[in-house]
C-alpha atoms as a PDB file:
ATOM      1  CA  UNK A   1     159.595 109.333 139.830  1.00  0.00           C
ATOM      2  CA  UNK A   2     158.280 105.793 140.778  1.00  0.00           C
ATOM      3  CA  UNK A   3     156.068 104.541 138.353  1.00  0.00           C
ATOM      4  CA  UNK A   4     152.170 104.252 139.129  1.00  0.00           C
ATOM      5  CA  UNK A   5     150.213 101.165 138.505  1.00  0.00           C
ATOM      6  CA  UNK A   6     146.596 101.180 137.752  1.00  0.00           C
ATOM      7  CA  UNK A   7     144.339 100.538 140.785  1.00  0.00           C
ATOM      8  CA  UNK A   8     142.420  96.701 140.801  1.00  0.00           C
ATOM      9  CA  UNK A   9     139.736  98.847 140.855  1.00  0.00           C
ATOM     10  CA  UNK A  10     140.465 100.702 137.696  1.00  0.00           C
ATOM     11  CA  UNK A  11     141.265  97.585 135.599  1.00  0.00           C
ATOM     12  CA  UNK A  12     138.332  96.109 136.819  1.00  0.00           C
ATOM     13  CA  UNK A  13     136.324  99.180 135.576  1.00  0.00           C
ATOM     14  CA  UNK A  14     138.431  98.928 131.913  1.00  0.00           C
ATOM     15  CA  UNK A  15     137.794  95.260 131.635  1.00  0.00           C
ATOM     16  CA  UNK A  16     133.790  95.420 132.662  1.00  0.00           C
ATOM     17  CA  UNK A  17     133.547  98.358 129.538  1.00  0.00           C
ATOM     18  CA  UNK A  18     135.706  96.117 127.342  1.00  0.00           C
ATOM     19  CA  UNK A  19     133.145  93.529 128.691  1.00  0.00           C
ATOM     20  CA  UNK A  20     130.129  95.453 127.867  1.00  0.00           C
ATOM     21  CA  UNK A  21     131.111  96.722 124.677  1.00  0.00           C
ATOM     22  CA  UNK A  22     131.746  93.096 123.403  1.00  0.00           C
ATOM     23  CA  UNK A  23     128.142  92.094 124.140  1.00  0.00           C
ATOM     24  CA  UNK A  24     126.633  95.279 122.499  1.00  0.00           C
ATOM     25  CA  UNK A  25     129.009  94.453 118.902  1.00  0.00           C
ATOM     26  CA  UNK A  26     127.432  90.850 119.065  1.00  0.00           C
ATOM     27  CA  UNK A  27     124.043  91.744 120.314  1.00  0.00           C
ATOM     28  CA  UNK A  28     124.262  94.192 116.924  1.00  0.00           C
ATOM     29  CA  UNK A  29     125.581  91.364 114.903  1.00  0.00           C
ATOM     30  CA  UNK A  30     122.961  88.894 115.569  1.00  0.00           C
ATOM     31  CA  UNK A  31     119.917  91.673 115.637  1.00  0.00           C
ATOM     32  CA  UNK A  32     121.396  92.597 111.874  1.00  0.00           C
ATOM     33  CA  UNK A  33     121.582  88.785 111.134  1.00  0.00           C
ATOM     34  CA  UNK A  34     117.742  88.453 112.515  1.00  0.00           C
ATOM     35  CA  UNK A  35     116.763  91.184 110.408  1.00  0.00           C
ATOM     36  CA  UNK A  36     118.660  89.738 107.016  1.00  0.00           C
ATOM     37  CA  UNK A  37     116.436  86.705 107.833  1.00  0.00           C
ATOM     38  CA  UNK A  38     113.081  87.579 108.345  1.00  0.00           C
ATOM     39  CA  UNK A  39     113.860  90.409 105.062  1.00  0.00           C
ATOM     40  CA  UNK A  40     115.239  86.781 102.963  1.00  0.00           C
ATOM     41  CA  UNK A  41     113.201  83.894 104.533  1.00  0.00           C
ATOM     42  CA  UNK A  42     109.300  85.382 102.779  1.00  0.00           C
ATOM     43  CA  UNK A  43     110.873  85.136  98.808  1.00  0.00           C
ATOM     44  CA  UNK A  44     113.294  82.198  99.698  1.00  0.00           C
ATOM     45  CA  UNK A  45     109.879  80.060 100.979  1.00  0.00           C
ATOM     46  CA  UNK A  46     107.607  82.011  98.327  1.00  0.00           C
ATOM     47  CA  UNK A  47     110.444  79.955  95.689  1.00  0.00           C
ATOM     48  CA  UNK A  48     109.468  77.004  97.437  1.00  0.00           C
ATOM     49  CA  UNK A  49     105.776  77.360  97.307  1.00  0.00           C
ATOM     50  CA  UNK A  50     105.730  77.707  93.695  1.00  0.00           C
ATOM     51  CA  UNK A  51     106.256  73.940  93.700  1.00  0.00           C
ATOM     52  CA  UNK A  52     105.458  72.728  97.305  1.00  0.00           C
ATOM     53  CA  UNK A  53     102.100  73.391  98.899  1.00  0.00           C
ATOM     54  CA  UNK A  54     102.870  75.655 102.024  1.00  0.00           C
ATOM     55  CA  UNK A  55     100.877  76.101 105.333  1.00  0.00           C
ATOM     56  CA  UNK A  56      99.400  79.517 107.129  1.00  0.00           C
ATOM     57  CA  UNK A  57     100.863  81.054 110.082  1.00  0.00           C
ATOM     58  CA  UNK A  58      97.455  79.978 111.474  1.00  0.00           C
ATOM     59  CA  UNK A  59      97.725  76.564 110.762  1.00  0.00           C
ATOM     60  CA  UNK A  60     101.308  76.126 111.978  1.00  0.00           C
ATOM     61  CA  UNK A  61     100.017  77.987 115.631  1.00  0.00           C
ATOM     62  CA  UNK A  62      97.181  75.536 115.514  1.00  0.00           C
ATOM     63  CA  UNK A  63     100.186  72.487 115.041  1.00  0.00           C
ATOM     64  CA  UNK A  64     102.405  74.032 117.829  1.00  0.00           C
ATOM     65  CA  UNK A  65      99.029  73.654 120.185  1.00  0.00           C
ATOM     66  CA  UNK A  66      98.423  70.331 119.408  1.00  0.00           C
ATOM     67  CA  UNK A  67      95.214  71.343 118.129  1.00  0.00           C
ATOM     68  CA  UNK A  68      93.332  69.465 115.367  1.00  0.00           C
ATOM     69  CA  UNK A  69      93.767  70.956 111.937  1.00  0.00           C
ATOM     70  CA  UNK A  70      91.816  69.639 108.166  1.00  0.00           C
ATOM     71  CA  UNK A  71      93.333  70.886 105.105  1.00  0.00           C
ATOM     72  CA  UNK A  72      93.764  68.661 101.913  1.00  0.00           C
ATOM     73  CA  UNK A  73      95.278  69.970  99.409  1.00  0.00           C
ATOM     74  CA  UNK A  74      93.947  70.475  96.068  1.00  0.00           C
ATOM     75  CA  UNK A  75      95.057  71.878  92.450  1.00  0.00           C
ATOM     76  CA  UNK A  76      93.391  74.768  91.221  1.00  0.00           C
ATOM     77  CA  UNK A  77      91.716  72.902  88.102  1.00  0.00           C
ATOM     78  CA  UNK A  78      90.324  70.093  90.924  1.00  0.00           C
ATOM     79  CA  UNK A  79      88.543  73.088  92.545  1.00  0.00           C
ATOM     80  CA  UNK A  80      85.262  74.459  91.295  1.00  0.00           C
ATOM     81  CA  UNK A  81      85.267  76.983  88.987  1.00  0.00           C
ATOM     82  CA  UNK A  82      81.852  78.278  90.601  1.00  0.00           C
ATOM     83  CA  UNK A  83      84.523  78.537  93.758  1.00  0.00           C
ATOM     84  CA  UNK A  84      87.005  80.682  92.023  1.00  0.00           C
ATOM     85  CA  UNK A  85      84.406  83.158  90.483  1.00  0.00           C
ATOM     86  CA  UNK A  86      82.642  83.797  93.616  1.00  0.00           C
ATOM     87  CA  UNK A  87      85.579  84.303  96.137  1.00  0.00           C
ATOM     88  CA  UNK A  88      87.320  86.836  93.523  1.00  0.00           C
ATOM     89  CA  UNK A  89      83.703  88.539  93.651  1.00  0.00           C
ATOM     90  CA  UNK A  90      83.406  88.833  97.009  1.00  0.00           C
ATOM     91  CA  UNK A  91      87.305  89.476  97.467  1.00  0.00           C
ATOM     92  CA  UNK A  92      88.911  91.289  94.729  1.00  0.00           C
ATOM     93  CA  UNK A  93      87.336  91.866  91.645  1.00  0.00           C
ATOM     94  CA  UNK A  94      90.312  92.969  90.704  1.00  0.00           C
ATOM     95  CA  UNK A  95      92.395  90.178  90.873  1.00  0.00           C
ATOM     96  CA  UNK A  96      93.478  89.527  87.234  1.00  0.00           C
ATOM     97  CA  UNK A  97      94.605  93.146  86.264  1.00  0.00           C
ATOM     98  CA  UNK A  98      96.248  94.589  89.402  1.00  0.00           C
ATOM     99  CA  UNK A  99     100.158  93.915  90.867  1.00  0.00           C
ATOM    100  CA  UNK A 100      98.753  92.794  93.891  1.00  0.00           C
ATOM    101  CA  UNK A 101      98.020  95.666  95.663  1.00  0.00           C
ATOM    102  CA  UNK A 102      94.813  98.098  94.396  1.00  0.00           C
ATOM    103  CA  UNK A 103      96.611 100.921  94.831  1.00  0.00           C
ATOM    104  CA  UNK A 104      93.290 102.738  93.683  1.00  0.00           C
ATOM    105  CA  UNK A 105      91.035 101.126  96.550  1.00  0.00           C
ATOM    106  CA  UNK A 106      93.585 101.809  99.323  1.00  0.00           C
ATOM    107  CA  UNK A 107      94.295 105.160  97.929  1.00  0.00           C
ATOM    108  CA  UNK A 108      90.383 105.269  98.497  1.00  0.00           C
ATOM    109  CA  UNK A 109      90.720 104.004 102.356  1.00  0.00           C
ATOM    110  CA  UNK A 110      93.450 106.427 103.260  1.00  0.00           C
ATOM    111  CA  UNK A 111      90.973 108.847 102.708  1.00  0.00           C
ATOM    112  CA  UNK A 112      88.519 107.493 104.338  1.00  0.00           C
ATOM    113  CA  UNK A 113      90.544 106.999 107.569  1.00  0.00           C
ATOM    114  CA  UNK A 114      91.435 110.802 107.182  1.00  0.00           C
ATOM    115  CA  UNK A 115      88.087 111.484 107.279  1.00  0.00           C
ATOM    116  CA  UNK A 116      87.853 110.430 110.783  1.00  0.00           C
ATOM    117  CA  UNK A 117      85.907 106.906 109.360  1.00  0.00           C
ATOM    118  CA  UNK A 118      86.672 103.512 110.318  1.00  0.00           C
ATOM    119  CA  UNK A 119      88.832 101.989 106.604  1.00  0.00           C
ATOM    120  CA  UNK A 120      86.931  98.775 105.273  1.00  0.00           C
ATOM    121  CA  UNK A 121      89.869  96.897 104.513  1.00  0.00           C
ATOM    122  CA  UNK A 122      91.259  97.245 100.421  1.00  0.00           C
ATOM    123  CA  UNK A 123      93.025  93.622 100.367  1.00  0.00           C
ATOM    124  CA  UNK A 124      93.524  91.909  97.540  1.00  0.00           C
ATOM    125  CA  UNK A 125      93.418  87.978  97.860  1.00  0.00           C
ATOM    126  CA  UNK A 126      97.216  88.946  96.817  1.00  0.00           C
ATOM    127  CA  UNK A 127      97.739  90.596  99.988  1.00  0.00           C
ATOM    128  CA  UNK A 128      95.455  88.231 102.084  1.00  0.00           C
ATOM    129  CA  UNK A 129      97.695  85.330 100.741  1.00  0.00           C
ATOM    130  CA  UNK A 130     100.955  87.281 102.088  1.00  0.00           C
ATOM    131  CA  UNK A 131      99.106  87.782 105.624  1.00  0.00           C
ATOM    132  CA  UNK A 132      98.244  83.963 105.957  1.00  0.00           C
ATOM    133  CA  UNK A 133     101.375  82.550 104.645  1.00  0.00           C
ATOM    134  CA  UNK A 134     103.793  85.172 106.620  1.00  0.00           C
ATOM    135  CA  UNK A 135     101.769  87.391 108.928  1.00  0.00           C
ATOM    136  CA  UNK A 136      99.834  86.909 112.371  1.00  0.00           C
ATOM    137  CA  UNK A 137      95.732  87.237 112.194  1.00  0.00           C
ATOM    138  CA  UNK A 138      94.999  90.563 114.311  1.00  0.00           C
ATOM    139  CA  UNK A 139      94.375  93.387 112.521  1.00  0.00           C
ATOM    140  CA  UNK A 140      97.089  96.657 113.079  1.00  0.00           C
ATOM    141  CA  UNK A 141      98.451  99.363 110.538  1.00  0.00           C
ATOM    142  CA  UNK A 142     102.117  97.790 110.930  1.00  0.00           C
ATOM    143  CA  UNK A 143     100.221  94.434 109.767  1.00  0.00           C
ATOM    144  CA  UNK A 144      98.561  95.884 106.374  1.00  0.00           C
ATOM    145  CA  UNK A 145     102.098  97.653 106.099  1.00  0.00           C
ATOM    146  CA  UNK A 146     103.726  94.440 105.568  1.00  0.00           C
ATOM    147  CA  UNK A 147     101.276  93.145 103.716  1.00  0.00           C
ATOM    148  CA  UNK A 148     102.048  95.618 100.794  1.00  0.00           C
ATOM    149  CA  UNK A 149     105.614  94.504 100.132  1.00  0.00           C
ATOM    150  CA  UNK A 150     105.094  90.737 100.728  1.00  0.00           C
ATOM    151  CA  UNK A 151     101.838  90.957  97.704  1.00  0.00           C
ATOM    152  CA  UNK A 152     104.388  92.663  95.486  1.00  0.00           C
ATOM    153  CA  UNK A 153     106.790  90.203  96.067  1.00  0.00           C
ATOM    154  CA  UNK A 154     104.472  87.180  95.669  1.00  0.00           C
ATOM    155  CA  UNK A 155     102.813  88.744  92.514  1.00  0.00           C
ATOM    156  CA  UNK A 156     106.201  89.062  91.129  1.00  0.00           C
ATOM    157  CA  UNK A 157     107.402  85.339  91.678  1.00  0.00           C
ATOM    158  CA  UNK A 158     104.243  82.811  91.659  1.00  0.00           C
ATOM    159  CA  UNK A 159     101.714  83.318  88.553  1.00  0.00           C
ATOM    160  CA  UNK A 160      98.195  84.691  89.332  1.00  0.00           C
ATOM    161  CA  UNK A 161      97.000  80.662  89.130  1.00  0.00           C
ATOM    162  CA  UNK A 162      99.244  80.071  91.887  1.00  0.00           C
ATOM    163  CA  UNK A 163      98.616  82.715  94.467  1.00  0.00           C
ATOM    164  CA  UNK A 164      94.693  81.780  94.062  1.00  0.00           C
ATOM    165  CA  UNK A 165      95.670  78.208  94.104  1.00  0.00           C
ATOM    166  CA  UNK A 166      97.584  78.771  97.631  1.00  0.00           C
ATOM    167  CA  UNK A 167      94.955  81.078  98.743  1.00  0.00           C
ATOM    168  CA  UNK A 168      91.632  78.750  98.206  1.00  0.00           C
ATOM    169  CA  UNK A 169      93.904  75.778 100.194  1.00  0.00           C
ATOM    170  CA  UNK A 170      94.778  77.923 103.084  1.00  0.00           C
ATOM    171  CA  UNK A 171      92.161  79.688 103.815  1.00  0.00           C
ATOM    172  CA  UNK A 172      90.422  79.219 107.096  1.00  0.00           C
ATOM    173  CA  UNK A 173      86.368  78.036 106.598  1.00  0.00           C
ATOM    174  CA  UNK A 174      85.886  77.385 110.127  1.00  0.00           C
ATOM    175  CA  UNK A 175      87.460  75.986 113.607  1.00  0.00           C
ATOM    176  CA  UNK A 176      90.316  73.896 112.410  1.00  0.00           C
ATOM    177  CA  UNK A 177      89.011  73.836 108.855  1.00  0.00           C
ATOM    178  CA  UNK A 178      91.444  75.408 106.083  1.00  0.00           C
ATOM    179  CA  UNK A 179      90.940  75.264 102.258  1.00  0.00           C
ATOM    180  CA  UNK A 180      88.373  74.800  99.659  1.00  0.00           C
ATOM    181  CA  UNK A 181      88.298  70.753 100.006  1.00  0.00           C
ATOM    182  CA  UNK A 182      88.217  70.609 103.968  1.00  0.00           C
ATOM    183  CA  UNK A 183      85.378  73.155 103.651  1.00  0.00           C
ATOM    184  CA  UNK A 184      83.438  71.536 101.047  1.00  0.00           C
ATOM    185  CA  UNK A 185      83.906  68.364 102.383  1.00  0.00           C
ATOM    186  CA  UNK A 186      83.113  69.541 106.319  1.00  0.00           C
ATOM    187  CA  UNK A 187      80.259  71.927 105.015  1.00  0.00           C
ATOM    188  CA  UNK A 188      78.553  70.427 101.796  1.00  0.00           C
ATOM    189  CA  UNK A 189      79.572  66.468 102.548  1.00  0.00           C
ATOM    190  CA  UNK A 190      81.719  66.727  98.610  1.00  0.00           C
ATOM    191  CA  UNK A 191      84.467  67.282  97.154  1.00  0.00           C
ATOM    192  CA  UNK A 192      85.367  71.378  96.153  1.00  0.00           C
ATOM    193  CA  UNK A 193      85.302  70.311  92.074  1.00  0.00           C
ATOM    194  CA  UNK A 194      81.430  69.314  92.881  1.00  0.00           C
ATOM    195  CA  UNK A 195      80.523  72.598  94.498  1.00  0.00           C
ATOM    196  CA  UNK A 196      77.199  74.404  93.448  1.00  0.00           C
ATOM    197  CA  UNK A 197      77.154  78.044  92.506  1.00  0.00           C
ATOM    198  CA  UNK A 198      74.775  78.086  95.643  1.00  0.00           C
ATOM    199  CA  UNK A 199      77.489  76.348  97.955  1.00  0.00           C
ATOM    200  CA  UNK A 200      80.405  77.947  96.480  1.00  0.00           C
ATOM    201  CA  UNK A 201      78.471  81.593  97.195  1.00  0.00           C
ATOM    202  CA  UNK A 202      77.883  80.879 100.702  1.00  0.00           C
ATOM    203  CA  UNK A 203      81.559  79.700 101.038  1.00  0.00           C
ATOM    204  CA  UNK A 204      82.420  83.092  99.568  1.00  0.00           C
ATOM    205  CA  UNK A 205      80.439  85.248 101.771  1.00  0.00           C
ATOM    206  CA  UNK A 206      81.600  82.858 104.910  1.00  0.00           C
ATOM    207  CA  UNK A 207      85.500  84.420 104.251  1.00  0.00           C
ATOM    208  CA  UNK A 208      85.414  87.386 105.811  1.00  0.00           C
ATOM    209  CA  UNK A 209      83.769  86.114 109.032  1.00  0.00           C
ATOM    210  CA  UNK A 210      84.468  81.940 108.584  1.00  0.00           C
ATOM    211  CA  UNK A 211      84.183  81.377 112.584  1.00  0.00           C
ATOM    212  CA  UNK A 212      80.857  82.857 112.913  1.00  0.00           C
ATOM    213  CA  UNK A 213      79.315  82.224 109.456  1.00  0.00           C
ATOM    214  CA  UNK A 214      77.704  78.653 108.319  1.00  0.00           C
ATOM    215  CA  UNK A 215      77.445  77.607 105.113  1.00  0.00           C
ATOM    216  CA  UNK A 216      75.501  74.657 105.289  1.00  0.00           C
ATOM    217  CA  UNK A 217      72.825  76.796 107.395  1.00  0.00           C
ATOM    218  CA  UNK A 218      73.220  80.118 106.958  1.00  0.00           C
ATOM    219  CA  UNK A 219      71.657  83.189 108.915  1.00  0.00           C
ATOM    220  CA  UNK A 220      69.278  85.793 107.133  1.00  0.00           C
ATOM    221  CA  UNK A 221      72.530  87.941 106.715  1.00  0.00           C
ATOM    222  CA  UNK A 222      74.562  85.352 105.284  1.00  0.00           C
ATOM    223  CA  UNK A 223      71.867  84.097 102.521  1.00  0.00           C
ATOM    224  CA  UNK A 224      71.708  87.242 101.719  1.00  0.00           C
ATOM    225  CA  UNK A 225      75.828  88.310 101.084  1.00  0.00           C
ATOM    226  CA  UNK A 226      75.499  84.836  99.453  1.00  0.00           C
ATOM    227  CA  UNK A 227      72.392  86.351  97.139  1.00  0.00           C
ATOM    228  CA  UNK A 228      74.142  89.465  96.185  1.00  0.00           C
ATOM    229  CA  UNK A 229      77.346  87.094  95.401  1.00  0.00           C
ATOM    230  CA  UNK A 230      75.627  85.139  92.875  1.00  0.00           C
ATOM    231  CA  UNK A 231      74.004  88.547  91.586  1.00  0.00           C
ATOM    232  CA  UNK A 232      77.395  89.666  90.853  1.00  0.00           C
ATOM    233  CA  UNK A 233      79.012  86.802  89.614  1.00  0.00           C
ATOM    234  CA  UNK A 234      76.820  86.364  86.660  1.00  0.00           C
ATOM    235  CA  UNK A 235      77.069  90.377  86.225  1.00  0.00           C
ATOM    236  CA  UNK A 236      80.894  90.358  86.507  1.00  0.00           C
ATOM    237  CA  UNK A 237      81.870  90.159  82.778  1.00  0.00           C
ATOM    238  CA  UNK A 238      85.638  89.055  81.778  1.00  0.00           C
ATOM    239  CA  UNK A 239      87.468  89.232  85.281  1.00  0.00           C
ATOM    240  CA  UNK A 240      88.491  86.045  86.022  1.00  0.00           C
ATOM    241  CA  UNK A 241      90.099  85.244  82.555  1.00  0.00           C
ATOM    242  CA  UNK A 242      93.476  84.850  84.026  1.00  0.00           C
ATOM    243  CA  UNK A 243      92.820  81.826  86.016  1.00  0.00           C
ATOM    244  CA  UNK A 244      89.625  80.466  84.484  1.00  0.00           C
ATOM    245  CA  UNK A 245      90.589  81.250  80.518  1.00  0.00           C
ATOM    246  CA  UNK A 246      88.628  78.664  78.849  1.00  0.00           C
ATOM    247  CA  UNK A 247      85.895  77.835  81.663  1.00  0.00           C
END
């Protein structure tokens, strides 16, 4: 019998599924390569940071807009120690004795979101550090999922002094404004070492809300979070002994 050659039309059909398959293996490679990036690039940079002051998410969207941006970057023992006591207050009493998650307070807001209740948050500065250095700002479950794993990972390379350190000079204090000596010096007209227990409360209390809240003229809410601050500072006992041990 005379042989029978494939149709154009079938080796056409052949080489546009040979064609198709070879763009799904290489979209796969380079989605698996993306993923072995973004899962190595937060402790290959959190390495880095333990020696080289890093920059928010916030602050590098601010850069890519061309928009104007005041941070200057200080060491922990050139910011007030009135500073440190009253943002782990307000923040996370905690700070010193957990692995950078309260397991105990979130436990706490899992319930409360069962409930049927709106959760109040439950983040440590650990896990606020791992949202500004790696996250975006708007608030969403996947979010505060991340943040989990990135506060392990950050409690388990930089030393408590360091994740405050980064935390106090990345912070946002207002439009543009990020860390304790851009907000002292924008706010107060000095330098963060010089900060009041007064000043440092209302800078404290400004956190959670920094682009509504003034601390050089606060509202009757504010002066009084910034009351209650001070209140609890001087109540607060031994909880800030692992980055203040001899102030």
């Amino acid at each position: 019998m005379p042989e029978t050659k494939p149709s154009a039309s079938g080796t056409r059909g052949q080489s546009g599924r040979r064609t198709r398959s070879g763009i799904v293996r290489r979209l796969r490679r380079w989605v698996l390569l993306a993923l072995l990036v973004v899962i190595a690039l937060p402790p290959a940079l959190t390495v880095i940071y333990a020696a080289m002051p890093p920059v928010s998410t916030l602050m590098l969207a601010r850069y890519a807009q061309g928009l104007w941006v005041d941070r200057q970057w200080r060491p922990l023992d050139e910011i007030s120690p009135n500073l440190v006591r009253s943002v782990i207050t307000s923040e996370d009493a905690g700070f010193c004795t957990h692995g950078g998650v309260d397991w105990h307070a979130l436990e706490r807001q899992i319930e409360v979101l069962q409930e049927g209740d709106r959760p109040r948050g439950a983040s440590t500065l650990t896990m606020q550090t791992a949202k500004n250095l790696f996250l975006w700002g708007e608030r969403s479950y996947v979010r505060k999922g991340l943040e989990i794993p990135l506060a392990l990972m950050l409690n388990t390379i930089l030393t408590k002094e360091r994740v405050l350190e980064i935390y106090l000079n990345i912070a946002e204090w207002g439009e543009g404004i990020f860390g304790a000596e851009a907000a002292a010096q924008a706010w107060f007209g000095r330098s963060a070492k010089d900060l009041t227990t007064t000043q440092a409360a209302r800078l404290a209390t400004a956190l959670p809300n920094p682009l509504a809240r003034n601390p050089a003229n606060p509202g009757a809410g504010h002066r009084r979070l910034a009351a209650t601050n001070l209140a609890r500072v001087r109540a607060a006992g031994p909880i800030f002994g692992c980055v203040l041990p001899d102030r």
